[in-house]
C-alpha atoms as a PDB file:
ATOM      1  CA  UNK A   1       9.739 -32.669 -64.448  1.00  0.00           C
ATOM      2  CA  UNK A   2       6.813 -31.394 -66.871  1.00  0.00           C
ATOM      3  CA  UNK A   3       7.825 -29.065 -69.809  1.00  0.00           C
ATOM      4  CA  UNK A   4       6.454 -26.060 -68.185  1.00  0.00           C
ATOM      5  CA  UNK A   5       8.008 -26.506 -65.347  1.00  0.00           C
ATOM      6  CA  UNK A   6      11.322 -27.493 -66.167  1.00  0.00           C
ATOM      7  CA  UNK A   7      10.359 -24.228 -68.928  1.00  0.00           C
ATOM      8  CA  UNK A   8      10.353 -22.095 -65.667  1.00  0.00           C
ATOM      9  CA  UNK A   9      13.045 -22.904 -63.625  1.00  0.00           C
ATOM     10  CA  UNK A  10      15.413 -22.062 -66.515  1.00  0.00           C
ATOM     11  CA  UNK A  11      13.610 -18.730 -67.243  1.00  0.00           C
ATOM     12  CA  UNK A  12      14.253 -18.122 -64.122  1.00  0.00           C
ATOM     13  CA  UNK A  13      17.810 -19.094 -63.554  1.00  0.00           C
ATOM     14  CA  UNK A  14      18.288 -17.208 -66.745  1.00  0.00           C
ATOM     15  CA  UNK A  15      16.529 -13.412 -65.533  1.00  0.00           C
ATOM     16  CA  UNK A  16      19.065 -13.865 -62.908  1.00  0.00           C
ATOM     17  CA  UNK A  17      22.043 -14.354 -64.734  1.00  0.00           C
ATOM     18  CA  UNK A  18      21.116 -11.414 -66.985  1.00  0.00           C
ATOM     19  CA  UNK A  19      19.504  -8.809 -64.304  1.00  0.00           C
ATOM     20  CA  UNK A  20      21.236 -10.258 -61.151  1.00  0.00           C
ATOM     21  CA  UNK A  21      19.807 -11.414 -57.889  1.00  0.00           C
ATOM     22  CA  UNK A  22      17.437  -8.688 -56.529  1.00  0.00           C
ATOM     23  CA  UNK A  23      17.130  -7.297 -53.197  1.00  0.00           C
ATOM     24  CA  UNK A  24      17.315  -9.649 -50.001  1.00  0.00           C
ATOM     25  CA  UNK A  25      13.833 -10.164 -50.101  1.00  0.00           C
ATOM     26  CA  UNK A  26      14.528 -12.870 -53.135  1.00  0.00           C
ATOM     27  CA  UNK A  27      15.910 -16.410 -51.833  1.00  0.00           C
ATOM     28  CA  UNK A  28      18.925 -15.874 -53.391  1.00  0.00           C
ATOM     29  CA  UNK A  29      19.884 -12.970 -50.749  1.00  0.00           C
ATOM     30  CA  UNK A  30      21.047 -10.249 -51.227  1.00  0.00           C
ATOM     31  CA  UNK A  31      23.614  -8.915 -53.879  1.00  0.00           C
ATOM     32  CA  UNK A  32      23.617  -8.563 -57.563  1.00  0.00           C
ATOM     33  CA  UNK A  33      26.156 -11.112 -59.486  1.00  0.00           C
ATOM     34  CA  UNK A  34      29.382 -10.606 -59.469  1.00  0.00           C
ATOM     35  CA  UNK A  35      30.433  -7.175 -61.302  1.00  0.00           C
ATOM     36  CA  UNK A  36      33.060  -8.596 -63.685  1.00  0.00           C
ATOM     37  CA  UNK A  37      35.802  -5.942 -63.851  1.00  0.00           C
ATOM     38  CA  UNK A  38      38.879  -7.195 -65.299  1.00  0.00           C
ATOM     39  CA  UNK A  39      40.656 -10.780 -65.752  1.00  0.00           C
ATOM     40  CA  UNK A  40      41.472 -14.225 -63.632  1.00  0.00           C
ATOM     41  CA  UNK A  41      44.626 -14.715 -63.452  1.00  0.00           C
ATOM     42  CA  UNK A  42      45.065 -17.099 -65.612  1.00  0.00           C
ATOM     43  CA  UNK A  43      44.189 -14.288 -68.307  1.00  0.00           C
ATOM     44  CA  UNK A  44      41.104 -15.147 -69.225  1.00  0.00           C
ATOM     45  CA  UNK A  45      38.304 -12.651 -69.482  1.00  0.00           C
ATOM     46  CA  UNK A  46      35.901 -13.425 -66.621  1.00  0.00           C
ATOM     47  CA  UNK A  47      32.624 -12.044 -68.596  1.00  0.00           C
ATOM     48  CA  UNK A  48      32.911 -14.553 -71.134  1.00  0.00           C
ATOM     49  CA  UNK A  49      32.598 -18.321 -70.642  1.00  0.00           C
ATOM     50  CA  UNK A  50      35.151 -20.389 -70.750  1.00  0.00           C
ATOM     51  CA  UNK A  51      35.787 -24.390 -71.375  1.00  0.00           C
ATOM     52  CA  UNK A  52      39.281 -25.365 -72.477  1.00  0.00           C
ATOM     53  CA  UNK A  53      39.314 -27.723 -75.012  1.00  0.00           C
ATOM     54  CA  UNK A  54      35.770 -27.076 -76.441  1.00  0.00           C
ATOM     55  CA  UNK A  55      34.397 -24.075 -78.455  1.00  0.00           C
ATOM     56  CA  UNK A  56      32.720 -21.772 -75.520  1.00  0.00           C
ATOM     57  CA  UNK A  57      30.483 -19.740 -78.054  1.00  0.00           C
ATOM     58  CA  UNK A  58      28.642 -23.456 -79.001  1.00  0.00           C
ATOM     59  CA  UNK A  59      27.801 -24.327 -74.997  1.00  0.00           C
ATOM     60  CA  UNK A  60      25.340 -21.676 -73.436  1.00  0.00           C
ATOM     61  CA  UNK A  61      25.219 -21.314 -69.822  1.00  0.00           C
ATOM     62  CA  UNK A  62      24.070 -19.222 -67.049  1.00  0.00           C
ATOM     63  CA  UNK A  63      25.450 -18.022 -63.743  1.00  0.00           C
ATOM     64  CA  UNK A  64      24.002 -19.658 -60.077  1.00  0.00           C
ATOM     65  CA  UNK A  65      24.451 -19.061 -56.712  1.00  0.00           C
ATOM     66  CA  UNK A  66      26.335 -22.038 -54.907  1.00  0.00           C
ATOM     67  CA  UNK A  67      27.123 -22.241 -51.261  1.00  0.00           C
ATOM     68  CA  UNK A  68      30.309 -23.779 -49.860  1.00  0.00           C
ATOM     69  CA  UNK A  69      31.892 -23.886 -46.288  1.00  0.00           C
ATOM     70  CA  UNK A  70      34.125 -21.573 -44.456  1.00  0.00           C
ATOM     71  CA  UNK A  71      35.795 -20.765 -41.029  1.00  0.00           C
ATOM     72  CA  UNK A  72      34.245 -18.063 -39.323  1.00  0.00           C
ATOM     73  CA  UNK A  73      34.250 -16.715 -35.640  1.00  0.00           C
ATOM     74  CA  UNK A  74      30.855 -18.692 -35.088  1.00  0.00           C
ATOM     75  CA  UNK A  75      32.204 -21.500 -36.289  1.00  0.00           C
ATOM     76  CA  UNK A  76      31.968 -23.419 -39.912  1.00  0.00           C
ATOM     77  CA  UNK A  77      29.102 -21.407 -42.081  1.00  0.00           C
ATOM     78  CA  UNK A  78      28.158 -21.214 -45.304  1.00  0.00           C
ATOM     79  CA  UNK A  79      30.036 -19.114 -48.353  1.00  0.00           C
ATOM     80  CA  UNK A  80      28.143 -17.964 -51.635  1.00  0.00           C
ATOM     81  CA  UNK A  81      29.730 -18.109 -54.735  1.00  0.00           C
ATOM     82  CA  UNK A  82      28.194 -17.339 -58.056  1.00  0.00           C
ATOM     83  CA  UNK A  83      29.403 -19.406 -60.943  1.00  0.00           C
ATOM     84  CA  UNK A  84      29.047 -20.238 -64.797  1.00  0.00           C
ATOM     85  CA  UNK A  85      27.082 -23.248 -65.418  1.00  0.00           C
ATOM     86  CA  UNK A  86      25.753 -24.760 -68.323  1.00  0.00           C
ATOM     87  CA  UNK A  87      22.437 -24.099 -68.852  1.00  0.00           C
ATOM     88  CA  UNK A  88      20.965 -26.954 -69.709  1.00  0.00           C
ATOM     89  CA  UNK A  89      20.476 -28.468 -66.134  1.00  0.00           C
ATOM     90  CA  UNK A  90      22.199 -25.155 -64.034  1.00  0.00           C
ATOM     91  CA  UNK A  91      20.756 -27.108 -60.933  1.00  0.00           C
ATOM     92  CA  UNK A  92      22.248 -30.268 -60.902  1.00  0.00           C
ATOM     93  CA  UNK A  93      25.998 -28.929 -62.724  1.00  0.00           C
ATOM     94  CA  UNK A  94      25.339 -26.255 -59.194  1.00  0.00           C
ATOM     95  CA  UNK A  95      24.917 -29.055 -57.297  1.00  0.00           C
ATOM     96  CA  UNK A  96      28.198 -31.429 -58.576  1.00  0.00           C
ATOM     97  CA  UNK A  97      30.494 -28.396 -57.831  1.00  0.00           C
ATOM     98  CA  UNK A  98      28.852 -28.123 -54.228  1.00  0.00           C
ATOM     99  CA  UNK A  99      29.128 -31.670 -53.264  1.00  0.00           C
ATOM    100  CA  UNK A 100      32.545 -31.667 -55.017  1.00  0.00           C
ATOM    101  CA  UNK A 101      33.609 -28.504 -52.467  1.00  0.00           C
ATOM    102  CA  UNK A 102      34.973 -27.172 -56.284  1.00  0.00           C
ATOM    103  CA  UNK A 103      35.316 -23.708 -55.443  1.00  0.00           C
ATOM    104  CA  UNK A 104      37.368 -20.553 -56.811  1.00  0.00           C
ATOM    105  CA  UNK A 105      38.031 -19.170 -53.058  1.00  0.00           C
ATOM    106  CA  UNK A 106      40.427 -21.762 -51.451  1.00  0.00           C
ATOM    107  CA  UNK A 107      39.339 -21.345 -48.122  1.00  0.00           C
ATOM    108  CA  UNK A 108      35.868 -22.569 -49.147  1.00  0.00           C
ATOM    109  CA  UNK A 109      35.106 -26.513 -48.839  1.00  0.00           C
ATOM    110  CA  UNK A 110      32.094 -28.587 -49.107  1.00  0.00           C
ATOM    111  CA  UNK A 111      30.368 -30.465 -45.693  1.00  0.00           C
ATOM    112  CA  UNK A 112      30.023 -33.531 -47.978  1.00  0.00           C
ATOM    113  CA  UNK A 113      31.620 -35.941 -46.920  1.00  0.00           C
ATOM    114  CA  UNK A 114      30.585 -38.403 -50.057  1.00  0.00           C
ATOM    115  CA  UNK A 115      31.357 -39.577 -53.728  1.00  0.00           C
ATOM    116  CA  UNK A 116      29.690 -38.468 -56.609  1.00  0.00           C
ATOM    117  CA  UNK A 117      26.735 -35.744 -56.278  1.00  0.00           C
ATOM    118  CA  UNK A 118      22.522 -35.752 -56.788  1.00  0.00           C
ATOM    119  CA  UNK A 119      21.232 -37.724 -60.032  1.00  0.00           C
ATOM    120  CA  UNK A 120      18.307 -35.010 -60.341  1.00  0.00           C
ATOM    121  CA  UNK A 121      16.286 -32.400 -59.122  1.00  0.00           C
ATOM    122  CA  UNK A 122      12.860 -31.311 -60.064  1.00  0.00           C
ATOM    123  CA  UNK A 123      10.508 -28.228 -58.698  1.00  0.00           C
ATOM    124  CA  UNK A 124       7.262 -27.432 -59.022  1.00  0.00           C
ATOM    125  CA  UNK A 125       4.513 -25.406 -57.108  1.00  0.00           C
ATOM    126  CA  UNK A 126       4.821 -26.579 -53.803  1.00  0.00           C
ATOM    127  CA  UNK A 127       8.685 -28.010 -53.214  1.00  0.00           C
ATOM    128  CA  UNK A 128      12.152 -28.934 -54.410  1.00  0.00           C
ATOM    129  CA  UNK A 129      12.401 -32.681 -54.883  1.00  0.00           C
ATOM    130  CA  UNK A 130      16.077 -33.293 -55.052  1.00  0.00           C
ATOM    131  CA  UNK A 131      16.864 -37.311 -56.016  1.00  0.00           C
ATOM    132  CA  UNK A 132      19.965 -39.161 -54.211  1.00  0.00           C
ATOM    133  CA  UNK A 133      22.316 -41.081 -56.050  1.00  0.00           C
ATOM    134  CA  UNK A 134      22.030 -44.130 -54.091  1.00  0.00           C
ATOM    135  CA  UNK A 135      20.797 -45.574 -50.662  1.00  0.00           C
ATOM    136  CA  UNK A 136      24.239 -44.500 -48.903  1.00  0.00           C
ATOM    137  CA  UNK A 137      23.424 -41.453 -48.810  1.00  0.00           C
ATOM    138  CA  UNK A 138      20.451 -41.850 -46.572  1.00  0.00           C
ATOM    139  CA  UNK A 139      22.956 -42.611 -43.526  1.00  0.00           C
ATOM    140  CA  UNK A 140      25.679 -40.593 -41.797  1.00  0.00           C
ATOM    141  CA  UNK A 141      28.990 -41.824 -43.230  1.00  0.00           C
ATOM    142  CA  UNK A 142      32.182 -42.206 -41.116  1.00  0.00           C
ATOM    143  CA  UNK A 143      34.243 -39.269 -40.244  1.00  0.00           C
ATOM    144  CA  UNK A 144      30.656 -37.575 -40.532  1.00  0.00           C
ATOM    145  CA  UNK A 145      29.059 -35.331 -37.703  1.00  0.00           C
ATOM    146  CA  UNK A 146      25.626 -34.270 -36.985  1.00  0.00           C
ATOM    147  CA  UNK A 147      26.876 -31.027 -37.185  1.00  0.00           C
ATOM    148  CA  UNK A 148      28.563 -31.696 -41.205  1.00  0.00           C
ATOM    149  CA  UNK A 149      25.422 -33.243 -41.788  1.00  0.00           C
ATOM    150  CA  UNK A 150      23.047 -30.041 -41.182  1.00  0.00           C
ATOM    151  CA  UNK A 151      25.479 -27.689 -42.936  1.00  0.00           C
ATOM    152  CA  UNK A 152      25.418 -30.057 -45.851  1.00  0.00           C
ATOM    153  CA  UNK A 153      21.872 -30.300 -45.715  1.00  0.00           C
ATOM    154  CA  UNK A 154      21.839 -26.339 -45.118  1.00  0.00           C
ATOM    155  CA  UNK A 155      24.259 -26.073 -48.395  1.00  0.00           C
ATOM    156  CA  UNK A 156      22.070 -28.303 -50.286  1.00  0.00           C
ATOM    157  CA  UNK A 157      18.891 -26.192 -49.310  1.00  0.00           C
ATOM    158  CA  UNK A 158      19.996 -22.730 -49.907  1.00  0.00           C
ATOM    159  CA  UNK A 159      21.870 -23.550 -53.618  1.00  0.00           C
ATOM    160  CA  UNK A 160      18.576 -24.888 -54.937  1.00  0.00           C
ATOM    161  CA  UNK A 161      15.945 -22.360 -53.940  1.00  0.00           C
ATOM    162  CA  UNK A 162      18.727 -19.885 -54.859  1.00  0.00           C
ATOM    163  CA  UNK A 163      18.329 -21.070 -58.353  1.00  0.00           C
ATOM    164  CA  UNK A 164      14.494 -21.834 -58.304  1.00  0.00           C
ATOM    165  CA  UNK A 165      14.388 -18.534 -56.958  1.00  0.00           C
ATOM    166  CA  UNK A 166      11.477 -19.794 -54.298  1.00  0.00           C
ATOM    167  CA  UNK A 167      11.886 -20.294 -50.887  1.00  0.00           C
ATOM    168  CA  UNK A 168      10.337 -24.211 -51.315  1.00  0.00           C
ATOM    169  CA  UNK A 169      10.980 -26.710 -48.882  1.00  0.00           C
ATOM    170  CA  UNK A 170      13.386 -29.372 -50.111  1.00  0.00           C
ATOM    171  CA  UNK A 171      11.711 -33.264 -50.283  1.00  0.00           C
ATOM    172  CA  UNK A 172      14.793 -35.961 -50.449  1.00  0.00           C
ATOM    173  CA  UNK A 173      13.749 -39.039 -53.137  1.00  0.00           C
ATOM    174  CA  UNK A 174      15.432 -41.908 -54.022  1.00  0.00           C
ATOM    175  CA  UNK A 175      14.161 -43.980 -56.630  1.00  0.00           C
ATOM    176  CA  UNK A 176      11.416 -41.594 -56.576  1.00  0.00           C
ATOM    177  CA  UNK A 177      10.306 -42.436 -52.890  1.00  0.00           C
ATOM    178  CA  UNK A 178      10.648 -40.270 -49.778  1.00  0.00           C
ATOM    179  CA  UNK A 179      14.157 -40.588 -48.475  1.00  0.00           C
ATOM    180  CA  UNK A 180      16.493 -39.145 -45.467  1.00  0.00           C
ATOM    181  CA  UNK A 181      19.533 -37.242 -46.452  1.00  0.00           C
ATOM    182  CA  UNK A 182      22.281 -38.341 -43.770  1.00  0.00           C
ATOM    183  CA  UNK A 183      19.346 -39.132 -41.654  1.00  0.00           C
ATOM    184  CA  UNK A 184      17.673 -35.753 -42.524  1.00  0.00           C
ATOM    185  CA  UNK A 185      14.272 -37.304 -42.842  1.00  0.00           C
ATOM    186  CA  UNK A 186      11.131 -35.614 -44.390  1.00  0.00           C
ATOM    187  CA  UNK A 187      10.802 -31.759 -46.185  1.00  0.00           C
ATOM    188  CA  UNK A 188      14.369 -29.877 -45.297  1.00  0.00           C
ATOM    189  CA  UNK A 189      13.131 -26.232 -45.266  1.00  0.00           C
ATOM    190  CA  UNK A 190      16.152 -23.171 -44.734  1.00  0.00           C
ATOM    191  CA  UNK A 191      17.332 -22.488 -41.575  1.00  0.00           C
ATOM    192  CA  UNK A 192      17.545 -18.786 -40.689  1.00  0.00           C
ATOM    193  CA  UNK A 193      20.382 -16.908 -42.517  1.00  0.00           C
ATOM    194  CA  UNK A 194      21.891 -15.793 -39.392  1.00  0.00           C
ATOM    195  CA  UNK A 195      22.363 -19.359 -38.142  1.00  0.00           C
ATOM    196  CA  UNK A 196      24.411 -20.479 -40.697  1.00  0.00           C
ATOM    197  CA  UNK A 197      25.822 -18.230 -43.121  1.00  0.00           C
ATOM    198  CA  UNK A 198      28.764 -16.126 -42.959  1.00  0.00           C
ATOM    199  CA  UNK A 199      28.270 -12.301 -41.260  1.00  0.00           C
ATOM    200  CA  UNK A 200      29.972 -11.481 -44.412  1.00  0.00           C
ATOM    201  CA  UNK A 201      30.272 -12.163 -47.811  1.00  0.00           C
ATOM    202  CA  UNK A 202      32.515 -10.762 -50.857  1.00  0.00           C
ATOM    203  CA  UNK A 203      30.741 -10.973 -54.428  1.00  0.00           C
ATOM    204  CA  UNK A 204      32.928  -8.686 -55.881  1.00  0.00           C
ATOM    205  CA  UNK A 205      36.122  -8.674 -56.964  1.00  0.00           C
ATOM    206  CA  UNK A 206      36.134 -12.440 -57.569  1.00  0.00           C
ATOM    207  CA  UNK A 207      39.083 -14.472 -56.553  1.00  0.00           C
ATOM    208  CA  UNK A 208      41.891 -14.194 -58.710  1.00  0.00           C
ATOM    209  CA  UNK A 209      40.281 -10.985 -60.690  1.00  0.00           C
ATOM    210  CA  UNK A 210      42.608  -8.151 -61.865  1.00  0.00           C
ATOM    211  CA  UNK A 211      42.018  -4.517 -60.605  1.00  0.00           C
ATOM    212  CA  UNK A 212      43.625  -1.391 -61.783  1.00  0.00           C
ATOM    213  CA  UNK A 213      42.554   2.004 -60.961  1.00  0.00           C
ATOM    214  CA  UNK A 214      39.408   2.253 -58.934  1.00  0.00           C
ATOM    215  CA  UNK A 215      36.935  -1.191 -58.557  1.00  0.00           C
ATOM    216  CA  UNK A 216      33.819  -1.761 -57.123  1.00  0.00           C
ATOM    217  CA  UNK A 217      33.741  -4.293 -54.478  1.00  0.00           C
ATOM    218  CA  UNK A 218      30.309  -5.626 -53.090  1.00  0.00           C
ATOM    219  CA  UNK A 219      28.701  -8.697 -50.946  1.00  0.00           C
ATOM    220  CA  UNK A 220      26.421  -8.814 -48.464  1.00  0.00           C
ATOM    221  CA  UNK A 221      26.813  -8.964 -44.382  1.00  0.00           C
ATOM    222  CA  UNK A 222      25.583  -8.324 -40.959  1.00  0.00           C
ATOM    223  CA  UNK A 223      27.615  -6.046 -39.207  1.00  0.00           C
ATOM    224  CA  UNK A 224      27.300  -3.841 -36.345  1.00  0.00           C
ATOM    225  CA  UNK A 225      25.388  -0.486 -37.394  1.00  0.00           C
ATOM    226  CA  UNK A 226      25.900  -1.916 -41.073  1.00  0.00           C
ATOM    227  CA  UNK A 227      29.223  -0.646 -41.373  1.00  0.00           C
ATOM    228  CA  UNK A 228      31.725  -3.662 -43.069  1.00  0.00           C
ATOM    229  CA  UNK A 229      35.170  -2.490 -42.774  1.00  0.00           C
ATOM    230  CA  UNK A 230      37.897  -3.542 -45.812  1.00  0.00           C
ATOM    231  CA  UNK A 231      41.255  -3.614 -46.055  1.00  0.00           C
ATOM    232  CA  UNK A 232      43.821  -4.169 -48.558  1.00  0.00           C
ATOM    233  CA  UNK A 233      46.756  -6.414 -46.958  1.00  0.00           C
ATOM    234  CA  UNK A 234      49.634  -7.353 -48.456  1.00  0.00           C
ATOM    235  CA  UNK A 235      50.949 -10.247 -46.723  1.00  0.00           C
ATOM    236  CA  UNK A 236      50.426  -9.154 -43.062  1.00  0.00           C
ATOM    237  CA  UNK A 237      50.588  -6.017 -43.589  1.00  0.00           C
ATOM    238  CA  UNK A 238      47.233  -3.872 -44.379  1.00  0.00           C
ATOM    239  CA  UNK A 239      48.374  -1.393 -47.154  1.00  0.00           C
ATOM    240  CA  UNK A 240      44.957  -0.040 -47.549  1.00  0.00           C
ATOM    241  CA  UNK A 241      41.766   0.114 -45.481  1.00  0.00           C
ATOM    242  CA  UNK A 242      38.119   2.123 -45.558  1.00  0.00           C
ATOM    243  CA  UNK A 243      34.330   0.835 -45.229  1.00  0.00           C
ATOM    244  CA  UNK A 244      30.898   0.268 -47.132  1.00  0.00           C
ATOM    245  CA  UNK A 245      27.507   0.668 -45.646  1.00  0.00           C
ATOM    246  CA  UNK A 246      25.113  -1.837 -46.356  1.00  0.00           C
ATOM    247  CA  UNK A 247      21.374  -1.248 -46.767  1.00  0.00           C
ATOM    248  CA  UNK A 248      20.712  -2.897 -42.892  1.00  0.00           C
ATOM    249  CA  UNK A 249      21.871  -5.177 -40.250  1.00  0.00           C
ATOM    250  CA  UNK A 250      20.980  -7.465 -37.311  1.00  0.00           C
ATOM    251  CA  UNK A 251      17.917  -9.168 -38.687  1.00  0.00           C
ATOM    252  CA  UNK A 252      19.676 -10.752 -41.860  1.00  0.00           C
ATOM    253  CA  UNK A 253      22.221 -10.396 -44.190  1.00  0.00           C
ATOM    254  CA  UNK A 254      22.610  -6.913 -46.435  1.00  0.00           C
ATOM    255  CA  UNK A 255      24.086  -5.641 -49.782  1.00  0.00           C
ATOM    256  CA  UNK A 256      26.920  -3.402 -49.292  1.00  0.00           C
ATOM    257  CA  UNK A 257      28.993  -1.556 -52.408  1.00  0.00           C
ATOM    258  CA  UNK A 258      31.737   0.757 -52.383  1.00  0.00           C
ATOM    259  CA  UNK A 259      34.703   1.797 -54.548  1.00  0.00           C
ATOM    260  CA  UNK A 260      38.240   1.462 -53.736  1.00  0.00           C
ATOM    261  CA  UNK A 261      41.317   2.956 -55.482  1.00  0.00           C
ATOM    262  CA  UNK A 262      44.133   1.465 -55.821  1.00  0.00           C
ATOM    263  CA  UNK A 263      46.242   3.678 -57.981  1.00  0.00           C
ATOM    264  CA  UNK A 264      48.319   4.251 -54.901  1.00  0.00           C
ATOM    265  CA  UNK A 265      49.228   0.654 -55.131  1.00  0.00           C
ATOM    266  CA  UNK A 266      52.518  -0.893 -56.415  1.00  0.00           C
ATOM    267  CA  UNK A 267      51.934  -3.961 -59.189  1.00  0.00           C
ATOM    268  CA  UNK A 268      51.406  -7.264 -57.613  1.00  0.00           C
ATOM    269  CA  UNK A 269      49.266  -9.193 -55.520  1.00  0.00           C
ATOM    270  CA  UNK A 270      47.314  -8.304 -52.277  1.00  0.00           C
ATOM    271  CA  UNK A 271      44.760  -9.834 -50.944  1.00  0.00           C
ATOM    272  CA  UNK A 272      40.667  -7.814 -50.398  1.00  0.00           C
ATOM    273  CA  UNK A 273      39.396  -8.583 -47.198  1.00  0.00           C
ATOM    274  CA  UNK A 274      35.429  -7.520 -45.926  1.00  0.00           C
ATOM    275  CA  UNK A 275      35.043  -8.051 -42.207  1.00  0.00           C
ATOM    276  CA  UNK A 276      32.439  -7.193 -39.967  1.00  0.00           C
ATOM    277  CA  UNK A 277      32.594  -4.482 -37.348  1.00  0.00           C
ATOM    278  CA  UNK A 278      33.293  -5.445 -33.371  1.00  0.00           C
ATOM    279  CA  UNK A 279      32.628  -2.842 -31.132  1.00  0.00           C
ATOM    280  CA  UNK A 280      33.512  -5.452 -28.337  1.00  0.00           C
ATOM    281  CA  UNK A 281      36.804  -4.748 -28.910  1.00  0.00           C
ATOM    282  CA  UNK A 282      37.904  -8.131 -28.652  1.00  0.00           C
ATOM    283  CA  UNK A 283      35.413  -9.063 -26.073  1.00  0.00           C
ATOM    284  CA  UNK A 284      33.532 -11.384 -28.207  1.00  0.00           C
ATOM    285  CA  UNK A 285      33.892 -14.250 -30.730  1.00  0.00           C
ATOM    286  CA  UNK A 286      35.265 -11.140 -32.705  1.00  0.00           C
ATOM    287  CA  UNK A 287      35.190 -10.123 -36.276  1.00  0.00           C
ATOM    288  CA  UNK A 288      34.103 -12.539 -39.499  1.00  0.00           C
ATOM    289  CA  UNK A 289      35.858 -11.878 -42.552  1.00  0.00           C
ATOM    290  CA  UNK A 290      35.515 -12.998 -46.456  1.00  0.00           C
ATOM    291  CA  UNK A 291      38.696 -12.601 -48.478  1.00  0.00           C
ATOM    292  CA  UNK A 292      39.815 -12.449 -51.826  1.00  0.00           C
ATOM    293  CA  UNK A 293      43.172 -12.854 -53.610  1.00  0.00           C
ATOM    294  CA  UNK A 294      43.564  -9.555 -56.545  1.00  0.00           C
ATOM    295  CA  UNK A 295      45.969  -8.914 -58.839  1.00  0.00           C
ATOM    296  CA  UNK A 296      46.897  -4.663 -58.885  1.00  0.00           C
ATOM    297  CA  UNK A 297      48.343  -4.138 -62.805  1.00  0.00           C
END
C-alpha cells in the first residue's frame, strides 16, 4: 500500500472513531458508535482504552465496525460490533478478532472455520485487496458448508468497507496473485443488507455496560412500520418493556434511539433486549432479537 493511501484509510478509520458512523447511506450502516455510558463489568471505564499489562495512554487506537454471527429467525446472519483497535493497522487487528469469532456478546461467533486470520489488506481507488495467509484457505475445509462459506465471505466483506468507509469490491490475493476464498473466486462485492444481516441490531448499551438512572440505547433494524420493541427481562421474566422508532424500514436497515429508565429497577443484572415487531402474530418466522447483558447500580 502507497503512503497516501495507507495515509487515507487511517484518516478515515479515525473521523469515524471521533464523529461516529453517519447515516445509512455510509457503508458502515447505520448508527453512530457506541454511546459509552458507564462501566464493563469488570470495572473498567469503557471510554478509555484498555490493555492489561501495558501502559494504555502509550498505544493509540481507534474504534471499527466488525461483524460476527448470530441466530436469528432467518437463520445464521451477521452481528455488528464496534471495537477498540490499535490504530496502526485497525484493518487487519478488525480482521484477527473476526476470524477469531472474539466477540464481547456471547451469542456472537465467527463462520470461520480456520486457524490464524489475513496477513494484509490494502485499498485503493477501485477495490479492497485482502491477502490470505496461505493456500488452505482457497478451499472449503471440513466441517465447512457453502452456506459458512458465504457468511464468512459476507463477514469478511462488510468489516473492511466498514472501515475503508467505501463500498469497494473485495479482490482475494495470495502471494499477491488472484486467489478464491473457500472457493469464492474473483471480486466478492456485499450482498444486500437484508440478506444477511440481522433485522436488528443493539449498539448501545454494550455488553456488560453499567446503567443507572435513565440510558440511551440505540442500533439499527428493520422492523415492521419501524417500530423495534425492547424489553428489560430479568431471567424470564420481562420487568420492563417500551419501543424506539427508527428513521425507516423494509428497504434496509435503520438507526433507532430511545431512552429508558431504570430507576424503577432493583440492583443487579437484567438483560436489554431490541426485537423487531411481528404483526403475524406468530404466523411467520417471527420476531429477531439482539440482546445485551447490563448491570442496574
Amino acid at each position: 500500500m502507497n503512503v497516501r493511501t495507507r495515509l487515507a484509510l487511517l484518516l478515515s478509520v479515525s473521523a469515524m472513531a471521533l464523529v461516529g458512523c453517519s447515516n445509512d447511506t455510509t457503508p458502515t450502516a447505520a448508527d453512530p458508535k457506541p454511546s459509552h455510558t458507564g462501566k464493563h463489568q469488570d470495572g473498567g471505564d469503557t471510554s478509555e482504552p484498555s490493555d492489561p499489562g501495558s501502559d494504555s495512554a502509550s498505544i493509540e487506537t481507534t474504534t471499527v465496525p466488525v461483524y460476527f454471527v448470530g441466530d436469528t429467525a432467518q437463520g445464521a446472519r451477521l452481528y455488528r460490533e464496534f471495537r477498540k483497535v490499535e490504530a496502526d493497522n485497525p484493518a487487519v487487528e478488525a480482521l484477527a478478532l473476526m476470524t477469531a469469532g472474539d466477540a464481547l456478546d456471547a451469542d456472537y461467533r465467527t463462520a470461520y472455520h480456520v486457524d490464524g486470520t489475513f496477513s494484509g489488506v490494502e485499498v485503493d481507488d477501485d477495490a479492497i485487496e485482502v491477502s490470505l495467509p496461505d493456500e488452505s484457505w482457497t478451499t472449503l475445509p471440513d466441517g465447512m458448508s457453502q452456506a459458512d462459506a458465504r457468511l464468512a465471505a459476507q463477514q469478511l466483506v462488510y468489516t473492511v468497507q466498514g472501515i475503508a468507509q467505501a463500498r469497494l469490491p473485495v479482490e482475494i490475493v495470495l502471494d499477491g496473485e488472484p486467489a478464491d476464498l473457500f472457493g469464492f473466486g474473483g471480486q466478492i462485492g456485499n450482498e444486500p443488507e437484508l440478506d444477511v444481516r440481522a433485522m436488528v441490531n443493539v449498539t448501545s448499551p454494550e455488553e456488560g455496560a453499567s446503567v443507572s438512572d435513565t440510558f440511551k440505547a440505540s442500533g439499527v433494524s428493520s422492523s415492521f412500520e419501524a417500530t423495534t420493541p425492547w424489553e428489560i427481562r430479568q431471567g424470564d421474566t420481562v420487568v420492563k418493556k417500551g419501543f424506539a422508532t427508527a428513521e425507516g424500514w423494509m428497504d434496509k436497515l435503520y438507526p433507532w434511539e430511545t431512552e429508558v429508565d431504570v430507576t424503577d429497577l432493583e440492583p443487579g443484572t437484567y438483560t436489554f433486549v431490541a426485537l423487531t415487531d411481528d404483526p403475524s402474530d406468530g404466523e411467520g418466522s417471527g420476531p429477531s432479537e439482539d440482546s445485551k447483558t447490563i448491570i442496574v447500580g
